[in-house]
PDB file of N, CA and C in Angstrom:
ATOM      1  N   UNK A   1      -5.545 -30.864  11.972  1.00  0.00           N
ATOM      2  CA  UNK A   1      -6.310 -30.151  12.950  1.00  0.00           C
ATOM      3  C   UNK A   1      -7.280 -31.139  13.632  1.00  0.00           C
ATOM      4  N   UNK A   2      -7.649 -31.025  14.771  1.00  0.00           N
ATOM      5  CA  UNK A   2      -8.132 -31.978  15.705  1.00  0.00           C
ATOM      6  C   UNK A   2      -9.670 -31.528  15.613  1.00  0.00           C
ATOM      7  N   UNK A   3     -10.777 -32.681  15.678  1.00  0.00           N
ATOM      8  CA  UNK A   3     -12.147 -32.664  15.036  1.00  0.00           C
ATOM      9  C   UNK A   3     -12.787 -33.589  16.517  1.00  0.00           C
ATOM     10  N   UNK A   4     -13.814 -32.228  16.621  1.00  0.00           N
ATOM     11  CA  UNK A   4     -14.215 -33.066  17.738  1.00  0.00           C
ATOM     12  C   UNK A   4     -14.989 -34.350  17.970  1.00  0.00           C
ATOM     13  N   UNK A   5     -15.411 -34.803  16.379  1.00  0.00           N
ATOM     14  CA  UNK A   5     -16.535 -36.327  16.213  1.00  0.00           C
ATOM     15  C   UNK A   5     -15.791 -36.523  14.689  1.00  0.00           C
ATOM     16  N   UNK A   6     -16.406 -37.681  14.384  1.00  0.00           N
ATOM     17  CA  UNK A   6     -15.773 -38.028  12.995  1.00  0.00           C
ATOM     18  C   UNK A   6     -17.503 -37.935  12.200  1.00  0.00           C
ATOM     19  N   UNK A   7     -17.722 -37.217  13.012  1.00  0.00           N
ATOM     20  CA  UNK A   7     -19.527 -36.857  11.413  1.00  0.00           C
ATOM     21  C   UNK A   7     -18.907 -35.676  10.511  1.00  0.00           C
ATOM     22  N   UNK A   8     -20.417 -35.405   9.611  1.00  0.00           N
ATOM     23  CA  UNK A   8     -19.985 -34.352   8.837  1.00  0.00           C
ATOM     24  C   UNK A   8     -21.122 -33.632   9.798  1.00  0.00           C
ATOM     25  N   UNK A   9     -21.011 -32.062   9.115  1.00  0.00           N
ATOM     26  CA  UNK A   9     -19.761 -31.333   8.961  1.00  0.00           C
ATOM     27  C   UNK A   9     -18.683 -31.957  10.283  1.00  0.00           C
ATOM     28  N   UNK A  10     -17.744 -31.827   9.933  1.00  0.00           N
ATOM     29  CA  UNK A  10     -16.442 -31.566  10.716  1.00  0.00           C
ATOM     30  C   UNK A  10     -16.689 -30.591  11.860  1.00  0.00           C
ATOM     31  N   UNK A  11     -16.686 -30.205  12.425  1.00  0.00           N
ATOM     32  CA  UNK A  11     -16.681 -29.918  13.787  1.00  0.00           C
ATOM     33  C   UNK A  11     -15.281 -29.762  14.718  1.00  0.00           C
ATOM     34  N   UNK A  12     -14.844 -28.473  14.567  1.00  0.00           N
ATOM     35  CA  UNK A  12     -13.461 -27.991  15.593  1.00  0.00           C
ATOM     36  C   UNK A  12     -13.522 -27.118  16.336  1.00  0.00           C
ATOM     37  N   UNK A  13     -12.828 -27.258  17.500  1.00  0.00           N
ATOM     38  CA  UNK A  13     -12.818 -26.155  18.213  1.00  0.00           C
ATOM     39  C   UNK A  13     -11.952 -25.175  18.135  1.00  0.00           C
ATOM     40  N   UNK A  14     -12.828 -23.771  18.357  1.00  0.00           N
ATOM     41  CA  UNK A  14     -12.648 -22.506  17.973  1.00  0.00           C
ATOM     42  C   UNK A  14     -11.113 -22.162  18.245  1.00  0.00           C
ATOM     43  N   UNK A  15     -10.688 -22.675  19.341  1.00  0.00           N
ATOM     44  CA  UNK A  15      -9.039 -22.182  19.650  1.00  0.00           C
ATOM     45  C   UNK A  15      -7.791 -23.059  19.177  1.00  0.00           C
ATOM     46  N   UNK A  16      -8.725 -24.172  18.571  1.00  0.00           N
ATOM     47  CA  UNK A  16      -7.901 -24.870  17.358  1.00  0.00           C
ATOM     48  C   UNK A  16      -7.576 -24.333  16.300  1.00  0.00           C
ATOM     49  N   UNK A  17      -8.507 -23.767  15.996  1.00  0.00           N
ATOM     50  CA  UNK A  17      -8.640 -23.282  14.867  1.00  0.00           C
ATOM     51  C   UNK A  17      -8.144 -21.914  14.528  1.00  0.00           C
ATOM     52  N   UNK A  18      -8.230 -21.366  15.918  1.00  0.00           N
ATOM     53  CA  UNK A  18      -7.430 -19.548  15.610  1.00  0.00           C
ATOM     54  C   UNK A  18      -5.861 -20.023  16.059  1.00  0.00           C
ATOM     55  N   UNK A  19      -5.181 -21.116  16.732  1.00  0.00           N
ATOM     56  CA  UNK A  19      -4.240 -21.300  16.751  1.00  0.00           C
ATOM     57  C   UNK A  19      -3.471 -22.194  15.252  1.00  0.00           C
ATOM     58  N   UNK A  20      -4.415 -22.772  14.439  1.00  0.00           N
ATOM     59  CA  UNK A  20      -4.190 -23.632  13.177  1.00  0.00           C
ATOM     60  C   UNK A  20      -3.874 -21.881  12.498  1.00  0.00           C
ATOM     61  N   UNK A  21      -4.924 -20.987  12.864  1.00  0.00           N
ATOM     62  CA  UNK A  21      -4.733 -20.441  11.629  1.00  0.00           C
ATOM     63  C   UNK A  21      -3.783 -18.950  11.621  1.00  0.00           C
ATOM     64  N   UNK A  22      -2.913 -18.994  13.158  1.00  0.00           N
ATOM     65  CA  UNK A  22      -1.413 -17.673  13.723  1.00  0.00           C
ATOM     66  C   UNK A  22      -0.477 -18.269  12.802  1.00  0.00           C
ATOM     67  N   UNK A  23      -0.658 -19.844  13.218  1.00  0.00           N
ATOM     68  CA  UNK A  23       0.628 -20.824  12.852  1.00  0.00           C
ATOM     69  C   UNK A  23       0.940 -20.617  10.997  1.00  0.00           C
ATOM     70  N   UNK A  24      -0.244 -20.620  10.838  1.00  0.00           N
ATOM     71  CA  UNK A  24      -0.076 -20.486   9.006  1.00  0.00           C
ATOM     72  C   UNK A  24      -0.071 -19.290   8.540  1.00  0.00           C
ATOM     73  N   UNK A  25      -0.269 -17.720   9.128  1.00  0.00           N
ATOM     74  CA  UNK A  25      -0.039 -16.694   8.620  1.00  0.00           C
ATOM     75  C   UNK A  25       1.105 -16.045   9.103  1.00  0.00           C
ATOM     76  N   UNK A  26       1.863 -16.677  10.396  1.00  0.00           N
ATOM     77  CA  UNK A  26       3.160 -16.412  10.864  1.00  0.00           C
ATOM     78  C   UNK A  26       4.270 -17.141   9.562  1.00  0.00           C
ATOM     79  N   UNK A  27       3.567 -17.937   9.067  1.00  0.00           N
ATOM     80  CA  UNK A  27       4.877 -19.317   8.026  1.00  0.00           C
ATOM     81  C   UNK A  27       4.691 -18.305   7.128  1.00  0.00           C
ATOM     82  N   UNK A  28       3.382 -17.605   6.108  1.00  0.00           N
ATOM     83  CA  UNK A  28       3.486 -17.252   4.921  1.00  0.00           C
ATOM     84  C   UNK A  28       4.323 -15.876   5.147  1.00  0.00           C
ATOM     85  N   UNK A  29       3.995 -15.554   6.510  1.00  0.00           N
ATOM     86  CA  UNK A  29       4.901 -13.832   6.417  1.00  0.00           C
ATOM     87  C   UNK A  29       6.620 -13.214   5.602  1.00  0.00           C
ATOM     88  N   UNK A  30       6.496 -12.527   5.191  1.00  0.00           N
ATOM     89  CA  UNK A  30       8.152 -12.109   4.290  1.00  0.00           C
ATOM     90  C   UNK A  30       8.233 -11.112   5.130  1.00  0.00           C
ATOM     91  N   UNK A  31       8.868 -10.808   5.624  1.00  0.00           N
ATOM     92  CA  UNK A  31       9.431  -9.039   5.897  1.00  0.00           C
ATOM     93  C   UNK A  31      10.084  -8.422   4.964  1.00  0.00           C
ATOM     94  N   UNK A  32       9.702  -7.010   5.287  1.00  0.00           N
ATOM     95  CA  UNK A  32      10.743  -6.784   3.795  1.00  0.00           C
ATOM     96  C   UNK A  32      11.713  -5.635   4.912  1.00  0.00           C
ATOM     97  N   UNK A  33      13.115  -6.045   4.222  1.00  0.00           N
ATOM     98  CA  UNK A  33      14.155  -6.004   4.666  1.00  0.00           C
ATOM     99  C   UNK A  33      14.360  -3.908   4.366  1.00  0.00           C
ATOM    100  N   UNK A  34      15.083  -3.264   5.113  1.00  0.00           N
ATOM    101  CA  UNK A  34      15.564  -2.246   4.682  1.00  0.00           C
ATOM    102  C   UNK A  34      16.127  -1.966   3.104  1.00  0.00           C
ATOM    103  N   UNK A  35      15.722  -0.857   2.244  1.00  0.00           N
ATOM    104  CA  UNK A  35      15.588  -0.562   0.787  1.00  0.00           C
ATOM    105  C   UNK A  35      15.219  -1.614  -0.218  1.00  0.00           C
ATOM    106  N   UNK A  36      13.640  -2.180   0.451  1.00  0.00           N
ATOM    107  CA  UNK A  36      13.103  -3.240  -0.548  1.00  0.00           C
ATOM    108  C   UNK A  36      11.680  -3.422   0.143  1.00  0.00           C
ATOM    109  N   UNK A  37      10.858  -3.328  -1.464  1.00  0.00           N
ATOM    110  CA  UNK A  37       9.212  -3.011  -0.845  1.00  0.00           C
ATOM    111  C   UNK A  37       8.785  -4.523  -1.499  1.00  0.00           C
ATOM    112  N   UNK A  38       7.678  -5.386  -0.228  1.00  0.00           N
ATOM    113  CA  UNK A  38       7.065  -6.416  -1.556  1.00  0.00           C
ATOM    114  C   UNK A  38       5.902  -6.303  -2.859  1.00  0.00           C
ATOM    115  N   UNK A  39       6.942  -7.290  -3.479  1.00  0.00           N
ATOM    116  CA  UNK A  39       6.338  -7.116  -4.737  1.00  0.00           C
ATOM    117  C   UNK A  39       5.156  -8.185  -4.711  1.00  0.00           C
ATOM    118  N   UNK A  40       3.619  -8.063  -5.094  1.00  0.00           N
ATOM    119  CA  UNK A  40       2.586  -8.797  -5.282  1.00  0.00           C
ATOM    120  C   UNK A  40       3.410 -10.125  -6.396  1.00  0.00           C
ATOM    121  N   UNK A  41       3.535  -9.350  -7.458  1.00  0.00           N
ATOM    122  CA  UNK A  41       3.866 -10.761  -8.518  1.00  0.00           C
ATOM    123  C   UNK A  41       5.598 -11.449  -8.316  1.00  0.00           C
ATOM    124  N   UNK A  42       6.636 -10.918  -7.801  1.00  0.00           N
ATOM    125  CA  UNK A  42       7.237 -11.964  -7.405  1.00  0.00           C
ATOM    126  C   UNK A  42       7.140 -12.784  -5.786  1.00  0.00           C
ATOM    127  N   UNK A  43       6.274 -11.993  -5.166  1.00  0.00           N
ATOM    128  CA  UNK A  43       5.368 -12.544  -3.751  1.00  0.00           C
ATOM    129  C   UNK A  43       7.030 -12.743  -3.222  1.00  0.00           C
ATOM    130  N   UNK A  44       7.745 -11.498  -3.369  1.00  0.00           N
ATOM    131  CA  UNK A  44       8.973 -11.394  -2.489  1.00  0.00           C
ATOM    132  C   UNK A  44       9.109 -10.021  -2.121  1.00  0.00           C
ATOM    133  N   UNK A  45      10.123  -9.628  -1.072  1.00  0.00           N
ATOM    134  CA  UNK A  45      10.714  -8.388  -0.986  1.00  0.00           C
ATOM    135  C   UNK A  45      11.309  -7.861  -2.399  1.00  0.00           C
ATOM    136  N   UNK A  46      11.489  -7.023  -2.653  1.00  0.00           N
ATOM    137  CA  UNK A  46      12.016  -6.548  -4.445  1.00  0.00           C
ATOM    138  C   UNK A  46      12.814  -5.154  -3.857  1.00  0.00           C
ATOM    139  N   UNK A  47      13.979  -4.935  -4.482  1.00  0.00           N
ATOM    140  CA  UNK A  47      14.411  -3.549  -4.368  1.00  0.00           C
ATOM    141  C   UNK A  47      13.751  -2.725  -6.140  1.00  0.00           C
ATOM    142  N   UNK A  48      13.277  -1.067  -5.778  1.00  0.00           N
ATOM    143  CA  UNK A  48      12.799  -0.543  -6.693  1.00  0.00           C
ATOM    144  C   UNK A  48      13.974  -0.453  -7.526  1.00  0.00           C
ATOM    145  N   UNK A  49      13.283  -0.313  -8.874  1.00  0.00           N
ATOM    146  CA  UNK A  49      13.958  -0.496 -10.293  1.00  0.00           C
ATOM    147  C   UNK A  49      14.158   0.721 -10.237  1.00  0.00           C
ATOM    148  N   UNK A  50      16.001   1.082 -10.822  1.00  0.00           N
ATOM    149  CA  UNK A  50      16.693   2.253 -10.762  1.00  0.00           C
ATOM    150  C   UNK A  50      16.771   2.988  -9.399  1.00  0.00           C
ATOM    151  N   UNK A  51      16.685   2.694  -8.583  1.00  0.00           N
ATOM    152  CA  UNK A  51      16.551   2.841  -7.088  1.00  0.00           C
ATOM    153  C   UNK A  51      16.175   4.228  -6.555  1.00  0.00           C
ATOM    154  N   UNK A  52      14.641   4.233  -7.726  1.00  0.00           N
ATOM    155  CA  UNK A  52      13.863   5.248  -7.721  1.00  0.00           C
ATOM    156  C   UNK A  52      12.381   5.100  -7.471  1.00  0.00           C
ATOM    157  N   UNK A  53      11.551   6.147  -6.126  1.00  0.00           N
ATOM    158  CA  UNK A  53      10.320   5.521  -5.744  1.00  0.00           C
ATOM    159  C   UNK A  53       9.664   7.142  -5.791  1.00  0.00           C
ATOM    160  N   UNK A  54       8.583   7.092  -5.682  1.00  0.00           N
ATOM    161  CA  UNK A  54       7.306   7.972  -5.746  1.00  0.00           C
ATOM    162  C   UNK A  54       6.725   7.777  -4.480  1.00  0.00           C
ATOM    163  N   UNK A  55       6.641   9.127  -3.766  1.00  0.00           N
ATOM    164  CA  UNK A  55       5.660   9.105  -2.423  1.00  0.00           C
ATOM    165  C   UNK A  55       4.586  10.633  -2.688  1.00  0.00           C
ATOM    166  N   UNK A  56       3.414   9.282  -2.731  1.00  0.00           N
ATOM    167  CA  UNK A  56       2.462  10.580  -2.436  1.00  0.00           C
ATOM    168  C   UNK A  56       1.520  10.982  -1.200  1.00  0.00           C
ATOM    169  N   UNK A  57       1.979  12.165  -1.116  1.00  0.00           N
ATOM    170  CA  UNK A  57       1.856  12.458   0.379  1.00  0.00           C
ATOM    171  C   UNK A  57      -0.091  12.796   0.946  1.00  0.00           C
ATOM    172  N   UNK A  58      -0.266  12.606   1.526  1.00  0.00           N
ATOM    173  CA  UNK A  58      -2.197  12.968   1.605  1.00  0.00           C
ATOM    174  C   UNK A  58      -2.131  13.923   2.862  1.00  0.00           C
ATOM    175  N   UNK A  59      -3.386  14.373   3.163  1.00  0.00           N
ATOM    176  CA  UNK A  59      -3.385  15.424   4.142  1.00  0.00           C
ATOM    177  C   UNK A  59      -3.148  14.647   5.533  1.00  0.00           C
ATOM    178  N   UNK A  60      -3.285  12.953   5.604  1.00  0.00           N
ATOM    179  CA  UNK A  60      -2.971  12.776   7.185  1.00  0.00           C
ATOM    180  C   UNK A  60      -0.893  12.946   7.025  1.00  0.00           C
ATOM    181  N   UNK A  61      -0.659  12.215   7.858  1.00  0.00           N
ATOM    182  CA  UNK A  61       0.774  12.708   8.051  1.00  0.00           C
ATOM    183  C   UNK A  61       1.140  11.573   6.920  1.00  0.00           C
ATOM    184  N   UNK A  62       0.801  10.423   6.604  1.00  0.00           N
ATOM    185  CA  UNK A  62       0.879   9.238   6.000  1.00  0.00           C
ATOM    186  C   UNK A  62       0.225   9.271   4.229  1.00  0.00           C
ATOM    187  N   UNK A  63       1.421   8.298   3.830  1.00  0.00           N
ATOM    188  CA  UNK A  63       0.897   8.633   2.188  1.00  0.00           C
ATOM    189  C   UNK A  63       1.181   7.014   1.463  1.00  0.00           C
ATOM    190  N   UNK A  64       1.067   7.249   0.069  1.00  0.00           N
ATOM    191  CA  UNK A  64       1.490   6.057  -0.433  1.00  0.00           C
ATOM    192  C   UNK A  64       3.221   5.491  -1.442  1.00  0.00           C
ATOM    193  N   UNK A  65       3.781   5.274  -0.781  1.00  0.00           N
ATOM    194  CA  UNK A  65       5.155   4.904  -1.096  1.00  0.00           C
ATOM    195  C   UNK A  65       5.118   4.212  -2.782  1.00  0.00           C
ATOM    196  N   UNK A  66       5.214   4.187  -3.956  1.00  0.00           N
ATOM    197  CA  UNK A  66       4.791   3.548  -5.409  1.00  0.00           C
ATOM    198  C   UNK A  66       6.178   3.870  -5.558  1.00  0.00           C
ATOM    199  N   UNK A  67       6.359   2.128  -6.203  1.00  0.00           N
ATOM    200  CA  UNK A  67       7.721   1.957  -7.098  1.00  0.00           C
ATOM    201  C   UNK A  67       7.925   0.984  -8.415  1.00  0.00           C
ATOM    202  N   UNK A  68       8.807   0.677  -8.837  1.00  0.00           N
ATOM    203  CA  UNK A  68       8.542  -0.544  -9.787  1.00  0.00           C
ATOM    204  C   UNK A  68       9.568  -1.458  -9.481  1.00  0.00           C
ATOM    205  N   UNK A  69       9.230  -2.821  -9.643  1.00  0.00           N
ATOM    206  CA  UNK A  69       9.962  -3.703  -9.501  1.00  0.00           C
ATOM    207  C   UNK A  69      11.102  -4.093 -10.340  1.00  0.00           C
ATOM    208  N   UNK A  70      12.429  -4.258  -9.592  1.00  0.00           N
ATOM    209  CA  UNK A  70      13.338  -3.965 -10.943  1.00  0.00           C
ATOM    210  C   UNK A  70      13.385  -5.635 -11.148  1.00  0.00           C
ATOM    211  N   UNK A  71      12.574  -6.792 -10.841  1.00  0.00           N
ATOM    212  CA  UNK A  71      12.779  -8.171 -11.333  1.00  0.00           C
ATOM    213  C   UNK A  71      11.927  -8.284 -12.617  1.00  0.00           C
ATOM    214  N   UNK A  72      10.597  -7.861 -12.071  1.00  0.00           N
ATOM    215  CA  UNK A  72       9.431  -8.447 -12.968  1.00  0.00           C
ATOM    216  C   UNK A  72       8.562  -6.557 -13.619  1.00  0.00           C
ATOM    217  N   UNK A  73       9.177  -5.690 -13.013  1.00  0.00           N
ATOM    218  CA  UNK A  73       8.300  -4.621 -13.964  1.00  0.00           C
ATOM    219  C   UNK A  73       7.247  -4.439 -13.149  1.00  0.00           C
ATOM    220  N   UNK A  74       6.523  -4.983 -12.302  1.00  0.00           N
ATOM    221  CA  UNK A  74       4.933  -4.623 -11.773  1.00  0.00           C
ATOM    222  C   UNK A  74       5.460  -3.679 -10.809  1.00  0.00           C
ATOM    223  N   UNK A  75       4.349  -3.054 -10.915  1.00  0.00           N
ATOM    224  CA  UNK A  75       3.925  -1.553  -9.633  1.00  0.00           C
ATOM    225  C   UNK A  75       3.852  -2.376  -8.253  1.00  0.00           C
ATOM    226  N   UNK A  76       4.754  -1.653  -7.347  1.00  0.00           N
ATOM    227  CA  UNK A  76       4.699  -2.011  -5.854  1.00  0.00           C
ATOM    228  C   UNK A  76       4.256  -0.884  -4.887  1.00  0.00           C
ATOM    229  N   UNK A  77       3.329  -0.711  -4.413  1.00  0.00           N
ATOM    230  CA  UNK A  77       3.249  -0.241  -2.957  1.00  0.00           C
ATOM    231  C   UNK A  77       3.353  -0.455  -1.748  1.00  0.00           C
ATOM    232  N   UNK A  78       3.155   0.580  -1.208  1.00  0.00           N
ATOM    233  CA  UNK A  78       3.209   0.376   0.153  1.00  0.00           C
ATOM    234  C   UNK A  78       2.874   1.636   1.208  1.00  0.00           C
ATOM    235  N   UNK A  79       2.176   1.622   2.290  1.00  0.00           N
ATOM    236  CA  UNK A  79       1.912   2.971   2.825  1.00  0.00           C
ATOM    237  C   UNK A  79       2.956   3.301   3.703  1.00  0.00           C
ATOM    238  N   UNK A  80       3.156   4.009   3.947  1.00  0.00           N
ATOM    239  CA  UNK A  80       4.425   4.845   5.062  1.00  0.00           C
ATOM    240  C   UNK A  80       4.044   5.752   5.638  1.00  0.00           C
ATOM    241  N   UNK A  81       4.651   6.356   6.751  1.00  0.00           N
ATOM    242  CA  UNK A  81       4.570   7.890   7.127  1.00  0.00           C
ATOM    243  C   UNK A  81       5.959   8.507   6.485  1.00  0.00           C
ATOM    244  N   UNK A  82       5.699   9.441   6.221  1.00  0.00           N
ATOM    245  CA  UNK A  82       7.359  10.411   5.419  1.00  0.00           C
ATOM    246  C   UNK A  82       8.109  10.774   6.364  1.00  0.00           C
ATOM    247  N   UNK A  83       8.260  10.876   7.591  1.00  0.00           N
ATOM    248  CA  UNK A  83       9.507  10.700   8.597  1.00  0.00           C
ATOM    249  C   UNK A  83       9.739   9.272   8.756  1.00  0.00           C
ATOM    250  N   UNK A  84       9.309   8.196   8.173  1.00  0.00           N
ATOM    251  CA  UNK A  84       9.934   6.959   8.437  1.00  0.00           C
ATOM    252  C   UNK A  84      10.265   6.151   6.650  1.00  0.00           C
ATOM    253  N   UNK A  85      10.713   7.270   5.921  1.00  0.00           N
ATOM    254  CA  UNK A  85      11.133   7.167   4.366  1.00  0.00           C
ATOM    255  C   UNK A  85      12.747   6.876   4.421  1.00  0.00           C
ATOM    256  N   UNK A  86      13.628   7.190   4.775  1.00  0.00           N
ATOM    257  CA  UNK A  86      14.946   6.442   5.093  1.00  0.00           C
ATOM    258  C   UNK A  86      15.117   5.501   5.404  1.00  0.00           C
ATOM    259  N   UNK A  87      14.104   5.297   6.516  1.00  0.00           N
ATOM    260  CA  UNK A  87      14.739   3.582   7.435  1.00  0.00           C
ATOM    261  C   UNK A  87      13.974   2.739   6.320  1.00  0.00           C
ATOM    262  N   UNK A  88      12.950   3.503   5.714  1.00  0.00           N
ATOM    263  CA  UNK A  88      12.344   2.327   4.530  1.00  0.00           C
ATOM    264  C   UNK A  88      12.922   2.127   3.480  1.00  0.00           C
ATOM    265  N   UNK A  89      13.325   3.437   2.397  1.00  0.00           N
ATOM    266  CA  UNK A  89      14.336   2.629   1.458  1.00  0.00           C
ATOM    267  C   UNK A  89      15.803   3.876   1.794  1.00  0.00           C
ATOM    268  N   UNK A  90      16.423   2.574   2.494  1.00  0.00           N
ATOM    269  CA  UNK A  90      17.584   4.129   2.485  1.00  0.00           C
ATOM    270  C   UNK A  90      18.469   3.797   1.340  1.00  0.00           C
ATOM    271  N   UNK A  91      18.968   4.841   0.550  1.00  0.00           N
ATOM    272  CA  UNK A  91      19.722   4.979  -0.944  1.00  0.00           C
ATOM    273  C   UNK A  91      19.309   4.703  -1.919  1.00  0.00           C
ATOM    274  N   UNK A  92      17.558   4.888  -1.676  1.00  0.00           N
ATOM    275  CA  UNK A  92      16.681   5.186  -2.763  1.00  0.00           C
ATOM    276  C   UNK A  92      16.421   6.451  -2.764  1.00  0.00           C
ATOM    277  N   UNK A  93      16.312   7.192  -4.191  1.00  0.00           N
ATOM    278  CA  UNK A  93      15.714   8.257  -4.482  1.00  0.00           C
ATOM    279  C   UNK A  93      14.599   8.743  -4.260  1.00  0.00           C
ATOM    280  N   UNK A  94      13.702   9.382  -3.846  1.00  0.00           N
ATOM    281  CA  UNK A  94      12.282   8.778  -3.154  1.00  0.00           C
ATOM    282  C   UNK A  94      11.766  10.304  -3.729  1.00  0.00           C
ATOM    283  N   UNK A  95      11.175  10.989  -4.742  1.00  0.00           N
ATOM    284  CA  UNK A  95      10.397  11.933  -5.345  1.00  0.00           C
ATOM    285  C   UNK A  95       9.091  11.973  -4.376  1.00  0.00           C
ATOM    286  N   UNK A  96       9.053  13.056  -3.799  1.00  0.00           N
ATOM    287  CA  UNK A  96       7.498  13.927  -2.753  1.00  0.00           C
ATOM    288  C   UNK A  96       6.389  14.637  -3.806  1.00  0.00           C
ATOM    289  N   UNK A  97       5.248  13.772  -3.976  1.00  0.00           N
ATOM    290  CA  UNK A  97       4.372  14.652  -4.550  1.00  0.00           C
ATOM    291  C   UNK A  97       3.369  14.614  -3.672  1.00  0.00           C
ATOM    292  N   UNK A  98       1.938  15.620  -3.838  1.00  0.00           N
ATOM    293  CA  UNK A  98       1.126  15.805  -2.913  1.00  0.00           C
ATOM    294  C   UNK A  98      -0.111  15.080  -4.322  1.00  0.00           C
ATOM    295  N   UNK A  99      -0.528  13.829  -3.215  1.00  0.00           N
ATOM    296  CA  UNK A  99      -1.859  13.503  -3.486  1.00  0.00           C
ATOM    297  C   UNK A  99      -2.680  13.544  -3.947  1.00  0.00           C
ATOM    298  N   UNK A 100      -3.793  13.375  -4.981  1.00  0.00           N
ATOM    299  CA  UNK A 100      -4.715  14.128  -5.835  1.00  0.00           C
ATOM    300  C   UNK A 100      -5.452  14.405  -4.884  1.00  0.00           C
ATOM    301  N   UNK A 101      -6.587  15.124  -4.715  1.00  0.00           N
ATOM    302  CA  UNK A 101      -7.650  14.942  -3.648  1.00  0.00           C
ATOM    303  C   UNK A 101      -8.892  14.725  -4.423  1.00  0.00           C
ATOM    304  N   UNK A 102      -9.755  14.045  -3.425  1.00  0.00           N
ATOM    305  CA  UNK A 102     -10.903  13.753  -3.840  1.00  0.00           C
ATOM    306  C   UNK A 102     -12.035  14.359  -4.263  1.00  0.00           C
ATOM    307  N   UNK A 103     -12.950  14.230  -4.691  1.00  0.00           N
ATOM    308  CA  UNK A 103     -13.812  15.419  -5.639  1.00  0.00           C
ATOM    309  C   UNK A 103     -14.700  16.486  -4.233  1.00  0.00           C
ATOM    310  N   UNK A 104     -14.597  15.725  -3.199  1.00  0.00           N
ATOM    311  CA  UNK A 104     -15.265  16.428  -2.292  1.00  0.00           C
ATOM    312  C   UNK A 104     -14.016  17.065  -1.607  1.00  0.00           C
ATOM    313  N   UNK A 105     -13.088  16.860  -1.651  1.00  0.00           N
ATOM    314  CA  UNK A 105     -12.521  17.924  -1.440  1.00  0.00           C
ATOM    315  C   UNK A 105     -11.432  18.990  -1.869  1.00  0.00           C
ATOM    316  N   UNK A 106     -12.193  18.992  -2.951  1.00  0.00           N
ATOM    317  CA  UNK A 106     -11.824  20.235  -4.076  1.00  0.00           C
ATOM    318  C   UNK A 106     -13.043  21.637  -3.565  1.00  0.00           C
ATOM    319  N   UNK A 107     -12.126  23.163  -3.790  1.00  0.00           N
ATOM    320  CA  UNK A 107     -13.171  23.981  -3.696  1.00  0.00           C
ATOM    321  C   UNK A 107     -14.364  23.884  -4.801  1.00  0.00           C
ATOM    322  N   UNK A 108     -13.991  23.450  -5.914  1.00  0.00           N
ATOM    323  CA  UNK A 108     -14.359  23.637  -7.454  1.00  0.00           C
ATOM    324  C   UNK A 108     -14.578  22.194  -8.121  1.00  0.00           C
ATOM    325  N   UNK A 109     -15.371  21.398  -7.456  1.00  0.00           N
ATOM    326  CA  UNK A 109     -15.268  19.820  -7.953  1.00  0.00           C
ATOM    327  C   UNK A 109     -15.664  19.493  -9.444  1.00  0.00           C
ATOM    328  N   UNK A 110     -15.231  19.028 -10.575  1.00  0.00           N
ATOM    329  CA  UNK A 110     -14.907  18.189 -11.897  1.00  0.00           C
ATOM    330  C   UNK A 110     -15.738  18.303 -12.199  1.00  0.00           C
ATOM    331  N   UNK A 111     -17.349  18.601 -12.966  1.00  0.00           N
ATOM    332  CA  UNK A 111     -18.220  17.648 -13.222  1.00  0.00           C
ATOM    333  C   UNK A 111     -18.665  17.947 -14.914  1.00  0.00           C
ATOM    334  N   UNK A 112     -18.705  16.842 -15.483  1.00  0.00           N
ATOM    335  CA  UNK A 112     -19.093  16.482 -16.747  1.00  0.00           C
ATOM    336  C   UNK A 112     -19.994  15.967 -17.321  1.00  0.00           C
ATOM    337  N   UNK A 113     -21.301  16.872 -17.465  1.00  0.00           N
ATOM    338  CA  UNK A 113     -22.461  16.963 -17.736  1.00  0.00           C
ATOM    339  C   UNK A 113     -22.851  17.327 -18.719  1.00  0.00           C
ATOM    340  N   UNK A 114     -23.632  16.862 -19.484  1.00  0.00           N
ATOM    341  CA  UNK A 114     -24.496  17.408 -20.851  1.00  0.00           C
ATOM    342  C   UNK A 114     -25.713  17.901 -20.508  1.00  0.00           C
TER     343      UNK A 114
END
């Protein structure tokens, strides 16, 4: 990356630097391919283990897609909207549950007090 003096600090200019730094988050990008979510610990696309996933749905139209990785075992997510659950894993099994909700919005909220 190009430095505008040779003192310290280092010294670059700003559109060096947001162009140093498209160039390096365009290289690290994976896509993940149709019926495969990425996995954090193999830091790849992964198809779900038993080609079975969990979507839990929340009150916007959008929920959270949870599966397991059939390489390494770790929990994968991912958010979705549920009309776009086919093109994401198509000939996965994909189980619809509804969301827990949050304590404020329960009629009757939890509380455990002495």
């Amino acid at each position: 990356m190009p430095t505008l003096d040779s003192g310290r600090p280092l010294l670059i200019q700003g559109r060096d630097l947001r162009t140093f730094l498209q160039a390096r988050r365009a290289q690290a990008k994976r896509p993940c391919p149709p019926g495969a979510i990425y996995c954090f610990r193999c830091k790849e696309p992964r198809v779900p283990a038993d080609a079975r996933a969990v979507f839990e749905a929340s009150a916007t139209k959008a929920g959270t897609l949870k599966a397991i990785c059939a390489t390494c075992g770790a929990r994968m997510f991912r958010r979705a909207r549920e009309a776009t659950l086919p093109d994401i894993l198509p000939g996965v099994a994909i189980q619809i549950m509804e969301a827990e909700r949050h304590i404020e919005e329960r009629p009757t909220p939890f509380m455990i007090c002495d």
